[in-house]
N, C-alpha and C. Protein backbone atom coordinates (compact mmCIF):
# COMPACT_ATOMS: atom_id res chain seq x y z
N UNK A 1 -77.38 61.29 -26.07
CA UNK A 1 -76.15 61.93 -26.53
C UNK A 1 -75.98 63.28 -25.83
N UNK A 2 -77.00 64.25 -25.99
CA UNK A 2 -76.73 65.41 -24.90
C UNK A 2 -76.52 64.89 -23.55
N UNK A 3 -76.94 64.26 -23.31
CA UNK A 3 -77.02 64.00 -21.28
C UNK A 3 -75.17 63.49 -21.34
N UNK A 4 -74.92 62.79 -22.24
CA UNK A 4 -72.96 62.31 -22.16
C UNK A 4 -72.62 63.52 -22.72
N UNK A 5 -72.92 64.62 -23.27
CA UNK A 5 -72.07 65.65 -23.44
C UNK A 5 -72.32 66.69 -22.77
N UNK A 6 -73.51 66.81 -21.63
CA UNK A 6 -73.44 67.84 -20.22
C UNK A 6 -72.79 67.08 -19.58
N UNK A 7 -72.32 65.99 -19.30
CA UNK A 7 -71.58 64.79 -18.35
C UNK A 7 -70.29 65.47 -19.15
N UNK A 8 -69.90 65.55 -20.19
CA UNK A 8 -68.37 65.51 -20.61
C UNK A 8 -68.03 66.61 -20.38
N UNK A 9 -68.85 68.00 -20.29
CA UNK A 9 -68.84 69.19 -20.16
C UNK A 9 -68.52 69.44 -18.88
N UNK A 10 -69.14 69.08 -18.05
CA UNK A 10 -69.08 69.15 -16.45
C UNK A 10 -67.69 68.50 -16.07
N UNK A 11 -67.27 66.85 -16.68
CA UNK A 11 -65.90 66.37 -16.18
C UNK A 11 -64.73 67.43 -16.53
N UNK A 12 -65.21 68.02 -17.90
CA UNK A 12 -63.85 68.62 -18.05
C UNK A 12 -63.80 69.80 -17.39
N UNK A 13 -65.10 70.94 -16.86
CA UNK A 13 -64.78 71.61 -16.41
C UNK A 13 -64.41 71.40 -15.29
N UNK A 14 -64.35 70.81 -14.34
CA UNK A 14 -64.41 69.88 -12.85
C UNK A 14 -62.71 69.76 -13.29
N UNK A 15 -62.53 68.96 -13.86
CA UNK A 15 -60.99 68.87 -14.29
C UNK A 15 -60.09 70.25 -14.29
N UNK A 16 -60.36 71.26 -15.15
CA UNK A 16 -60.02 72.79 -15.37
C UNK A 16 -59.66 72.98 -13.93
N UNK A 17 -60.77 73.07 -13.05
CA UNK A 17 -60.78 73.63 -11.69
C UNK A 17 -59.87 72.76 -10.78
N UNK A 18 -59.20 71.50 -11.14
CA UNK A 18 -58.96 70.61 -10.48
C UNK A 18 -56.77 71.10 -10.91
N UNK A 19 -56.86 71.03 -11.72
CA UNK A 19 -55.87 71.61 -12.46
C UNK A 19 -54.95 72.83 -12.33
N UNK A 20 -56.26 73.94 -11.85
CA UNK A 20 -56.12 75.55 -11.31
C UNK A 20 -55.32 75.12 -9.67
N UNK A 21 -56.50 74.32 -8.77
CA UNK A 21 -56.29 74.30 -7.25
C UNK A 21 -54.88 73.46 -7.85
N UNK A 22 -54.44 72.35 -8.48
CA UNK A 22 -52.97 71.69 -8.53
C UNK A 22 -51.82 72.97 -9.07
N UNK A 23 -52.12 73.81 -9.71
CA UNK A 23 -51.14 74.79 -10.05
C UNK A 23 -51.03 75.93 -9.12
N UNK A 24 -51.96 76.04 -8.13
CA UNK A 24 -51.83 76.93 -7.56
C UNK A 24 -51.03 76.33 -6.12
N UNK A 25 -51.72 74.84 -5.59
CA UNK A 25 -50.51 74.19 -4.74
C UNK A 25 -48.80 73.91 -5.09
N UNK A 26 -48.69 73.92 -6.48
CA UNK A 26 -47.36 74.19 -6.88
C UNK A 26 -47.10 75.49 -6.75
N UNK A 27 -47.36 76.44 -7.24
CA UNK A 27 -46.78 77.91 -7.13
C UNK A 27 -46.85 78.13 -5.67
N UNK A 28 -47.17 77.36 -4.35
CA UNK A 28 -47.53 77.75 -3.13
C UNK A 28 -46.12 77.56 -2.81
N UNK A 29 -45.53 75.88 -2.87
CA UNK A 29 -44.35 75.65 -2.98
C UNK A 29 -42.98 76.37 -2.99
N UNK A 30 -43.43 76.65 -4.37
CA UNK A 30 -42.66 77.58 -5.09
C UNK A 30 -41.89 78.74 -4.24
N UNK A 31 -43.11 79.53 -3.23
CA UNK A 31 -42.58 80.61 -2.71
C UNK A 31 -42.49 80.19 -1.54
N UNK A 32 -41.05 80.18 -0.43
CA UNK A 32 -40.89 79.76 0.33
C UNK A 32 -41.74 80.41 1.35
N UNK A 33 -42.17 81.82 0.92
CA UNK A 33 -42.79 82.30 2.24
C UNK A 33 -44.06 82.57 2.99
N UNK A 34 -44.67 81.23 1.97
CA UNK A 34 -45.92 80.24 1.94
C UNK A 34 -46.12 79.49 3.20
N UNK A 35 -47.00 79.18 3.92
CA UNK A 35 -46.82 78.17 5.31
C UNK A 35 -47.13 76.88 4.58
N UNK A 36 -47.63 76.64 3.36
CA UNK A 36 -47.65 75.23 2.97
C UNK A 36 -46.01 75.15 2.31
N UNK A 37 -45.35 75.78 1.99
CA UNK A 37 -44.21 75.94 1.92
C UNK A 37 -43.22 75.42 3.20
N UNK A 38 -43.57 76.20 3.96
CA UNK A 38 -42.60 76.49 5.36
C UNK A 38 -43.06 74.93 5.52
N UNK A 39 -44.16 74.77 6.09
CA UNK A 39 -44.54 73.22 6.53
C UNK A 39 -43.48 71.96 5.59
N UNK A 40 -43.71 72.41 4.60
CA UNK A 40 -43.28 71.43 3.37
C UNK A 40 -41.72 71.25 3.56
N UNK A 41 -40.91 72.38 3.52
CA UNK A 41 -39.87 72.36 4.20
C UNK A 41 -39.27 71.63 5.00
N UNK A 42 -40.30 71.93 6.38
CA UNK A 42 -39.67 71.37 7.34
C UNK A 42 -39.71 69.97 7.33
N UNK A 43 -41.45 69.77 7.11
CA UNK A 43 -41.28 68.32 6.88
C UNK A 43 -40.05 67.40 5.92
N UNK A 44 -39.42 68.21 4.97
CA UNK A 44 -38.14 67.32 4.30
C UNK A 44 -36.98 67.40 5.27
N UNK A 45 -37.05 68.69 5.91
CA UNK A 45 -35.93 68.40 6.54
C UNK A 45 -36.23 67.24 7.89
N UNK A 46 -36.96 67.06 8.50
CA UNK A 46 -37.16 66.21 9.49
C UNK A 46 -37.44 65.09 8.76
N UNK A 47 -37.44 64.57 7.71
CA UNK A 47 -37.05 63.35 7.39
C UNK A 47 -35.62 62.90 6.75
N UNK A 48 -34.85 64.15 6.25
CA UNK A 48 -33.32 63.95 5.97
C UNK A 48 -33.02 63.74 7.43
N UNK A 49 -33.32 64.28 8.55
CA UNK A 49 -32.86 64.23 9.57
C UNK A 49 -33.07 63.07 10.68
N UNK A 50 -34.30 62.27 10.17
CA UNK A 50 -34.56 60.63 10.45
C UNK A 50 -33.92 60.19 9.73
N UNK A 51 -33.47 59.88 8.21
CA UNK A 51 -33.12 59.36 7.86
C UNK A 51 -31.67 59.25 7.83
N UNK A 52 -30.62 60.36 8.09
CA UNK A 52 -29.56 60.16 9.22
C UNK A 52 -29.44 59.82 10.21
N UNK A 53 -30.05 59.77 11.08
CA UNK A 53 -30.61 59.16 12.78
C UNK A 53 -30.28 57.03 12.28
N UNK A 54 -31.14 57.06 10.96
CA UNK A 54 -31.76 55.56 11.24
C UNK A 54 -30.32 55.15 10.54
N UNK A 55 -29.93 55.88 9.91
CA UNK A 55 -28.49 55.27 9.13
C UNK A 55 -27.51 55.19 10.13
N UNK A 56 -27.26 56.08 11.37
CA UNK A 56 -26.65 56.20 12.23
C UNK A 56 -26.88 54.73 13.28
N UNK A 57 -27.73 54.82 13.51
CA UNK A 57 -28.55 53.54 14.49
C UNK A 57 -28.32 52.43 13.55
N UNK A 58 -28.33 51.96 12.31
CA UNK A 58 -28.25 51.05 11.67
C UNK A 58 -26.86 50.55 12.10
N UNK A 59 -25.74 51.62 11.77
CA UNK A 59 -24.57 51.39 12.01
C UNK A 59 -23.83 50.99 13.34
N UNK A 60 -24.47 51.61 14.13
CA UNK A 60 -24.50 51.68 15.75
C UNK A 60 -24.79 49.76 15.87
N UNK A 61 -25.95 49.31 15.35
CA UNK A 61 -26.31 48.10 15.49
C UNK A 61 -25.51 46.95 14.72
N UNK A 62 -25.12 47.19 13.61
CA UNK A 62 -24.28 46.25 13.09
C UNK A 62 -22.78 46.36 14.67
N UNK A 63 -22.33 47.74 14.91
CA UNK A 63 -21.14 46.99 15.85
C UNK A 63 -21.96 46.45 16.95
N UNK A 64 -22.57 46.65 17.44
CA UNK A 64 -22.83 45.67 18.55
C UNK A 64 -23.14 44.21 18.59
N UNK A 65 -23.63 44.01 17.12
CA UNK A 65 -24.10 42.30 16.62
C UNK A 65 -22.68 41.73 16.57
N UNK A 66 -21.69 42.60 16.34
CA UNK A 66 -19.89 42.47 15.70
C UNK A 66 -19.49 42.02 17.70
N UNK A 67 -19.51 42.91 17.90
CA UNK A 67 -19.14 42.84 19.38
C UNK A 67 -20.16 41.66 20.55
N UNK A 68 -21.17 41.22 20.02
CA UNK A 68 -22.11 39.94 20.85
C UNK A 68 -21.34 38.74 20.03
N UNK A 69 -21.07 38.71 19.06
CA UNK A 69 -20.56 37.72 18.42
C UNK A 69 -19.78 37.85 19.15
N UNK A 70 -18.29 38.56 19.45
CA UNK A 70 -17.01 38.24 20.04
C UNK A 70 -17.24 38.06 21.13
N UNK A 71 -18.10 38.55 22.24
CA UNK A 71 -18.48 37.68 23.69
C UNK A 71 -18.92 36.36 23.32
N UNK A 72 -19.55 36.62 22.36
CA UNK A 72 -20.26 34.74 22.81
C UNK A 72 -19.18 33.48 22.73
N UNK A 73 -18.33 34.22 21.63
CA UNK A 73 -16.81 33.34 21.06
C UNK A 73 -15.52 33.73 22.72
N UNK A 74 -16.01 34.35 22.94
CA UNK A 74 -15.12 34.23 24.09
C UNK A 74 -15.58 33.64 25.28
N UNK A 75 -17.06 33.53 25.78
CA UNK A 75 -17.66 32.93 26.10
C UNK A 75 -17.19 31.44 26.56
N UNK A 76 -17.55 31.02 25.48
CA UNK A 76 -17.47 29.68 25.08
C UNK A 76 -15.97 29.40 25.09
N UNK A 77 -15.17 29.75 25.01
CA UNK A 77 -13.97 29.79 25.10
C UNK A 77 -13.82 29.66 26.66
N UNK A 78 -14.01 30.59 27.48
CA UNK A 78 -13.91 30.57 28.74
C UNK A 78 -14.32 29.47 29.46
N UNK A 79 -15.41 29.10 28.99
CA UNK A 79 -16.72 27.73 29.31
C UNK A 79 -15.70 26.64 29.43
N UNK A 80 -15.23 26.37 27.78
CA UNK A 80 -13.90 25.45 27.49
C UNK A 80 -12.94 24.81 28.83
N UNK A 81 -12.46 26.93 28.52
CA UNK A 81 -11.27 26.55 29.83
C UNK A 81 -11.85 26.46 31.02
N UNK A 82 -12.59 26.44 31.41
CA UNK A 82 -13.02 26.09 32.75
C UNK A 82 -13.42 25.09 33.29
N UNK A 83 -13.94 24.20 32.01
CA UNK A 83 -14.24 22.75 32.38
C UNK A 83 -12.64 22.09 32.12
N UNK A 84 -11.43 22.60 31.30
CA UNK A 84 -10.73 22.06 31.52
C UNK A 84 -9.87 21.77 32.47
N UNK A 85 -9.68 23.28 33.55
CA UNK A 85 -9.61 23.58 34.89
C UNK A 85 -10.19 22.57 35.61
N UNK A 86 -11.50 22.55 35.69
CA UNK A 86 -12.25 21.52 36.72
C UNK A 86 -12.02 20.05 36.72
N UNK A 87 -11.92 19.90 35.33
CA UNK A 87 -11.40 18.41 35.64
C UNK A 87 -10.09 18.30 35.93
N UNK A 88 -8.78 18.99 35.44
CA UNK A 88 -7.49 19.06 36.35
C UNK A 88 -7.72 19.49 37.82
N UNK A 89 -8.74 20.44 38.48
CA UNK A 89 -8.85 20.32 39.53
C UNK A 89 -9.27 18.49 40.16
N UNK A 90 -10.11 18.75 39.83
CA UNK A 90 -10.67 16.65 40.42
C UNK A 90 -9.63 15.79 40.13
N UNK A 91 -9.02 15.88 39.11
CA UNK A 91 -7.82 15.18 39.27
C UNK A 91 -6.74 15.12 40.12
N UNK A 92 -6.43 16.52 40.45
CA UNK A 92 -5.75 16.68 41.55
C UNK A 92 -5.80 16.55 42.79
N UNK A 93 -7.66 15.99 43.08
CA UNK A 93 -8.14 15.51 44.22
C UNK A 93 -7.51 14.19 44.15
């Protein structure tokens, strides 16, 4: 029973200290003029700023799938008329 209550003694103080270093990385935050701050910062902004990029590129990619579709339909269209050409050509041989 003592040996689990120097064990419970030790987790919780271990905890206390664990608690202190987590409140003190929040209050670091806190003040912008912190470099885990500044870092922290930037890092959000360079991911608002990917994550406009990829929304941008997303969009960018839907028109071009819009625009391969309408070549391929014209494509094939052309294909059409051209074999219909060719055989009025041979015919006209």
């Amino acid at each position: 029973v003592a040996a689990l209550q120097d064990e419970k003694n030790s987790l919780m103080s271990e905890n206390e200290i664990m608690n202190d270093r987590l409140e003190q990385l929040d209050d670091s935050l806190d003040d912008p003029n912190t470099m885990v701050a500044k870092k922290y910062f930037s890092a959000q902004l360079q991911l608002e700023q990917l994550q406009e990029e990829n929304f941008r590129l997303e969009a960018a990619k839907d028109d071009y799938r819009v625009h391969c579709e309408d070549l391929e339909k014209q494509l094939i269209e052309l294909q059409h008329r051209n074999n219909e050409l060719t055989s009025l050509a041979e015919e006209s041989r």
